[in-house]
Protein backbone atom coordinates (compact mmCIF):
# COMPACT_ATOMS: atom_id res chain seq x y z
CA UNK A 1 -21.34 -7.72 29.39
CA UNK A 2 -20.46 -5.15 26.15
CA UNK A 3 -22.35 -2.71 24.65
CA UNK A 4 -21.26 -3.40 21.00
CA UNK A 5 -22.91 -0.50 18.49
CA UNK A 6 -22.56 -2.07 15.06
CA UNK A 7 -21.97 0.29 11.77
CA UNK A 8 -23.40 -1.20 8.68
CA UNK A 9 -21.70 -0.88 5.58
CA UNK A 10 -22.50 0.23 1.95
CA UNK A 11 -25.69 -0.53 0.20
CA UNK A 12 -27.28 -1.42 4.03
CA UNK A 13 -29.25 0.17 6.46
CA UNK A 14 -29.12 -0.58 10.36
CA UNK A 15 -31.93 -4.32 9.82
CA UNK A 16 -28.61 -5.52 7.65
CA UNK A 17 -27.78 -6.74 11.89
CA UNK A 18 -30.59 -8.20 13.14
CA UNK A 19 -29.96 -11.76 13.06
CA UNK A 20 -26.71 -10.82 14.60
CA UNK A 21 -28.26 -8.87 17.57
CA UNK A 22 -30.44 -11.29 18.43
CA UNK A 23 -27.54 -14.03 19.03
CA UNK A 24 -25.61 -11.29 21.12
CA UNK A 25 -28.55 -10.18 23.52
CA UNK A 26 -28.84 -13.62 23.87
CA UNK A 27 -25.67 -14.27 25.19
CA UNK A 28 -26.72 -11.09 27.72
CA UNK A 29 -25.06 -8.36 25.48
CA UNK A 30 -26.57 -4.92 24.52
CA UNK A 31 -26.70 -4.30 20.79
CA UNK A 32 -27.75 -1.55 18.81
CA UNK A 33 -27.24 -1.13 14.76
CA UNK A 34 -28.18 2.78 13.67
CA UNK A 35 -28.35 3.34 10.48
CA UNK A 36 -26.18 5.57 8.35
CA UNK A 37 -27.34 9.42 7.19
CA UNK A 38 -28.36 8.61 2.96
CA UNK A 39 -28.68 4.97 3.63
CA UNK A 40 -31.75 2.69 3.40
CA UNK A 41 -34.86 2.60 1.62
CA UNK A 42 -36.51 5.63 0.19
CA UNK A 43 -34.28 8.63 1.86
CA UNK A 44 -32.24 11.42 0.52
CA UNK A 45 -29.28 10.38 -0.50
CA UNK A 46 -27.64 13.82 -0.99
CA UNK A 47 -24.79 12.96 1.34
CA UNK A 48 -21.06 13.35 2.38
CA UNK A 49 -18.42 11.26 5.06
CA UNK A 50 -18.95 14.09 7.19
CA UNK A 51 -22.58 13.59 7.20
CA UNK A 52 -22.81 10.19 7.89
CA UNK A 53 -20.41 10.22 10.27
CA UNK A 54 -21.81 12.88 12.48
CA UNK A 55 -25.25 11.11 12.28
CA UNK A 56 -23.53 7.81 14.21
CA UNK A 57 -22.18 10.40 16.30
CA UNK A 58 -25.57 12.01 17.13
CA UNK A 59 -26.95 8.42 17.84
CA UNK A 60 -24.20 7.50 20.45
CA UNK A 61 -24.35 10.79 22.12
CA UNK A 62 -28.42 11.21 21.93
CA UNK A 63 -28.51 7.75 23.56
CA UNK A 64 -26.24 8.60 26.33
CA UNK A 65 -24.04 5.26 25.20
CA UNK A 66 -20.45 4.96 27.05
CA UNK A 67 -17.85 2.34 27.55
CA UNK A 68 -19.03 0.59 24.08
CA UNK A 69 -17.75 -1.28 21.09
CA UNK A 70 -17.79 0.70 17.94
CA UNK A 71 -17.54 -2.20 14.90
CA UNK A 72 -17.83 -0.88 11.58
CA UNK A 73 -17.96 -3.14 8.65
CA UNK A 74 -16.33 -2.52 5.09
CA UNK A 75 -17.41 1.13 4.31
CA UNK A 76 -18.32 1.26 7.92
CA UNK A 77 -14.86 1.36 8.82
CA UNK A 78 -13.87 4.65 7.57
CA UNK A 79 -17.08 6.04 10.06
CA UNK A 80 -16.25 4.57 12.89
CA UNK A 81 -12.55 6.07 12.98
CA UNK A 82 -14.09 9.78 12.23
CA UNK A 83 -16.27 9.09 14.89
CA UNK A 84 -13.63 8.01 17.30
CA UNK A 85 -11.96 10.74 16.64
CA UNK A 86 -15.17 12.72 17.85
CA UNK A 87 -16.30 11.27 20.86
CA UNK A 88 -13.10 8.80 22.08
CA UNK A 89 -13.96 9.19 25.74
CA UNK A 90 -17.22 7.09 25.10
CA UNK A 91 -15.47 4.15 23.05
CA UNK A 92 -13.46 0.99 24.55
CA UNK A 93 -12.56 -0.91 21.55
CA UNK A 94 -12.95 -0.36 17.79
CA UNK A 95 -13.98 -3.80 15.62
CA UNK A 96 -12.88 -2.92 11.97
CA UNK A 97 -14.93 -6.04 10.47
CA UNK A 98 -13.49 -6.53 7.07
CA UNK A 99 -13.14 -3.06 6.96
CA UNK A 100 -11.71 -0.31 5.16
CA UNK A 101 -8.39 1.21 6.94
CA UNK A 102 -7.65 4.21 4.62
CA UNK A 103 -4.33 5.98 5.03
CA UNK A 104 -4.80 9.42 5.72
CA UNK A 105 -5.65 12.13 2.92
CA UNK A 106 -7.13 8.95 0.94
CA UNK A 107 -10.98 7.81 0.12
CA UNK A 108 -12.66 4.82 -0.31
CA UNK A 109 -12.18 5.02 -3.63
CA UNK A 110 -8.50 5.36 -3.32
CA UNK A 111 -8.71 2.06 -2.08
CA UNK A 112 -10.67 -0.22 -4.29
CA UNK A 113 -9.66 -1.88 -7.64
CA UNK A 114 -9.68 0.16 -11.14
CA UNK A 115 -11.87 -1.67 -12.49
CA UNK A 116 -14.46 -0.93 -9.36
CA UNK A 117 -13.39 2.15 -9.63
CA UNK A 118 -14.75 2.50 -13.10
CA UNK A 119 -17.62 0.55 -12.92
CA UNK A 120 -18.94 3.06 -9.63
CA UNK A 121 -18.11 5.87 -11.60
CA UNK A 122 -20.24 4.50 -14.09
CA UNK A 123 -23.13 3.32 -12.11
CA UNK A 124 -23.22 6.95 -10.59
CA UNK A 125 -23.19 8.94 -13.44
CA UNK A 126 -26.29 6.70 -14.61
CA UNK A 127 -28.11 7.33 -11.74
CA UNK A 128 -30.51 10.68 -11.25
CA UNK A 129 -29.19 11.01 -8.03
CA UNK A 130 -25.10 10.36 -7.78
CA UNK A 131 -26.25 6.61 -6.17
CA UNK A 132 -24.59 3.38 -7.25
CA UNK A 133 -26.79 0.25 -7.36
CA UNK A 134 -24.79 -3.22 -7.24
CA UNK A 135 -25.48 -5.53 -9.25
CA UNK A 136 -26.87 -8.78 -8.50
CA UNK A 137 -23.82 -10.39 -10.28
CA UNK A 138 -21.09 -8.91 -8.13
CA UNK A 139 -23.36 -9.10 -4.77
CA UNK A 140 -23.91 -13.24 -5.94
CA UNK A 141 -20.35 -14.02 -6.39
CA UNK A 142 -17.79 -11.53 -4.51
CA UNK A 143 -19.99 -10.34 -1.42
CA UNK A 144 -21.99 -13.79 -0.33
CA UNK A 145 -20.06 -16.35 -1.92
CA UNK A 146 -20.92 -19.02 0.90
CA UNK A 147 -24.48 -18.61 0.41
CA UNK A 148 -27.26 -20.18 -1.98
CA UNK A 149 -29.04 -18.60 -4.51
CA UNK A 150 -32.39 -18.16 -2.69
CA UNK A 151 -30.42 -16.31 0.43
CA UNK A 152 -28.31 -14.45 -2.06
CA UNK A 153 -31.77 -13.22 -3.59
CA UNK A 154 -33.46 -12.04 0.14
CA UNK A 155 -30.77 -10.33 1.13
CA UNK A 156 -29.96 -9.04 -2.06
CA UNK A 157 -33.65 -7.24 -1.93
CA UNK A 158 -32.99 -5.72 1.36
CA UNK A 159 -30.00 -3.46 -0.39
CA UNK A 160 -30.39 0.18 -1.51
CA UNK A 161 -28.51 2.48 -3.70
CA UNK A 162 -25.58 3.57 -2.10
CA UNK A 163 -24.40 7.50 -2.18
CA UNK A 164 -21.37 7.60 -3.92
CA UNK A 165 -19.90 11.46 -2.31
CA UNK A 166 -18.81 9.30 0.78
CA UNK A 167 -16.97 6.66 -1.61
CA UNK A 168 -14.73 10.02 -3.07
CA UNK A 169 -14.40 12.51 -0.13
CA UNK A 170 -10.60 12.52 1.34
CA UNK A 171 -10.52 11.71 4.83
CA UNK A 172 -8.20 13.66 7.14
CA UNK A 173 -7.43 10.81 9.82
CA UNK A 174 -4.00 12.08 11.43
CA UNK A 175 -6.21 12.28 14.73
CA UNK A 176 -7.46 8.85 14.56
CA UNK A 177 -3.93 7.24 13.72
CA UNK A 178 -2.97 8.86 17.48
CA UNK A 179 -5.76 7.91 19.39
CA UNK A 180 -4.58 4.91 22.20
CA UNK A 181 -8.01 3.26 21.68
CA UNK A 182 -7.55 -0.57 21.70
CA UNK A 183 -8.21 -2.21 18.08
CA UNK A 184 -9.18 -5.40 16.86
CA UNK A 185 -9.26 -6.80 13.01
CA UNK A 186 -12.01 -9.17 12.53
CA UNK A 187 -11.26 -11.18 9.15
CA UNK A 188 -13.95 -13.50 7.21
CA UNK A 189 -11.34 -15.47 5.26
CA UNK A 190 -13.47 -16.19 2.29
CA UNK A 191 -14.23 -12.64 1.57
CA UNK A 192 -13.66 -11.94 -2.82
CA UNK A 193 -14.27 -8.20 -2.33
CA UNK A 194 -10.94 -6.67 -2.56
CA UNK A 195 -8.62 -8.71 -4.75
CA UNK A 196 -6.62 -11.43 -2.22
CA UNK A 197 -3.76 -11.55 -3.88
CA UNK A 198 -3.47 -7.86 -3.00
CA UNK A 199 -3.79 -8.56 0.44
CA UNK A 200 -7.22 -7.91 0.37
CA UNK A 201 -8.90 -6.73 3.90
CA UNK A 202 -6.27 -8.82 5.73
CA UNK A 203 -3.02 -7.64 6.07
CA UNK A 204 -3.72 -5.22 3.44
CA UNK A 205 -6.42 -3.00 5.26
CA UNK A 206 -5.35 -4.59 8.98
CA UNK A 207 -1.82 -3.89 9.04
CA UNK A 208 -2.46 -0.15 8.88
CA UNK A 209 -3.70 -0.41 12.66
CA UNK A 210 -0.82 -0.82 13.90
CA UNK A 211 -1.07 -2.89 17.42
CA UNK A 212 -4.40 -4.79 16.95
CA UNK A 213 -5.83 -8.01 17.65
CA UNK A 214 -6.78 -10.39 15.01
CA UNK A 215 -9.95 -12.53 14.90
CA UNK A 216 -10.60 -15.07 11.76
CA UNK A 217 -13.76 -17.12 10.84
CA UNK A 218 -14.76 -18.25 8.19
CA UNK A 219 -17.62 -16.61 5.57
CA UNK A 220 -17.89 -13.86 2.90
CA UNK A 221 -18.31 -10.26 3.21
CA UNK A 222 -21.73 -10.55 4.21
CA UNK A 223 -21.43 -13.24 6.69
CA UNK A 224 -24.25 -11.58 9.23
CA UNK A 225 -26.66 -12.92 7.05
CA UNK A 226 -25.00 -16.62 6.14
CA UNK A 227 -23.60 -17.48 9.16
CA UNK A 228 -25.05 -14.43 12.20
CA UNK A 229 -24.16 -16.88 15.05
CA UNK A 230 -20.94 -17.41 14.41
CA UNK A 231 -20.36 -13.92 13.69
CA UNK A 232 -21.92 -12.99 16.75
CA UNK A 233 -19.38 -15.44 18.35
CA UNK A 234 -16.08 -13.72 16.80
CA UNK A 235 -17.34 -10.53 17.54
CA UNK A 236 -17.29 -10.96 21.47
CA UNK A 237 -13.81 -12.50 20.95
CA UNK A 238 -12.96 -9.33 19.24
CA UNK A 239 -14.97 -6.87 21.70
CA UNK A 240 -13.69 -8.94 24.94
CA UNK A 241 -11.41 -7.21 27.49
């Protein structure tokens, strides 16, 4: 049995799992889903990359945690390869879960549309505290696409604003792009949040792992709260030895 720890992405905290963790322990698994430094419900959200990435760190090492699977999802990604660059020793497989794979020296924001681009710059400079909010419109049709509009509504009020120093800070990931620790792409093929014909998460973002495997289901970006068993599924495939 796997120990899988499982990185939320933007606008989440660690509950954004729970329907998910429940389907692995019951398949005799150990999951945990810690949530990121800045993120959830009424915190500071004065934060950088470094920060939150050292906070996942902290949780792994506090709770003694070895021979796991680190999967980070969409913003999530670019954490769990800083943190496997940190503490590689305790990690046997990395799940980027349509993820973010940024080439080194870039940000997320490097890496998403211009028109995103613009809009977040927007959103932050509107906010009192450099946060972006997403809108119900983009979360409805681009991030849970397979979902009706009372699900799309629940989960939507579960969301926070999302720091936006993270989204712009250049990551320095020549250590991660040497490490020998086994990969996996996990790819929800219905997933509208980076443009397809671009290549989207898959091959765009996959391809940049190099040797990986390659797991496909179907489901939008936020499948863990549409479809959490089968997610749960594909993510032992993924995690599996």
């Amino acid at each position: 049995m796997s120990t899988f720890v499982l990185v939320h992405g933007s606008w989440h905290d660690g509950s954004a799992w729970n329907a998910v963790i429940q389907h692995l322990e019951a398949k005799g698994h150990q999951a945990l889903a810690p949530t990121i430094a800045g993120h959830g419900k009424g915190v500071n959200k004065n934060v950088n990359h470094a920060q939150c990435t050292q906070s996942i760190v902290d949780y792994i090492v506090e709770k003694d945690l070895t021979d796991i699977v680190l999967l980070g999802h969409s913003f999530g990604g670019s954490i769990i390869a800083k943190v496997a660059e940190a503490i590689r020793d305790r990690i046997r497989r990395l799940i980027f879960f349509n993820a973010f794979v940024l080439n080194d020296g870039e940000s997320l924001k490097d890496n998403i549309p211009p028109d995103t681009q613009a809009l977040f710059d927007k959103l932050a400079r509107e906010s009192d505290d450099n946060t972006i909010t997403m809108p119900f419109e983009i979360w409805r049709e681009a991030f849970l696409n397979d979902a009706d509009l009372d699900l799309a509504k629940s989960s939507y009020a579960q969301l926070s604003p999302e720091p936006y120093q993270p989204f712009i800070d250049k990551l320095d990931l020549k250590q991660f792009y040497s490490l020998p620790i086994p990969k996996s792409y996990l790819y929800c093929t219905v997933d509208n949040v980076l443009p397809q014909r671009e290549g989207g998460w898959h091959p765009k973002m996959s391809s940049r792992l190099g040797l990986f495997r390659l797991v496909q289901m179907p489901g939008s970006h936020e499948v863990m709260f549409s479809n959490p068993i089968s997610l749960a599924e594909n993510i032992i495939v993924a995690g599996r030895d």
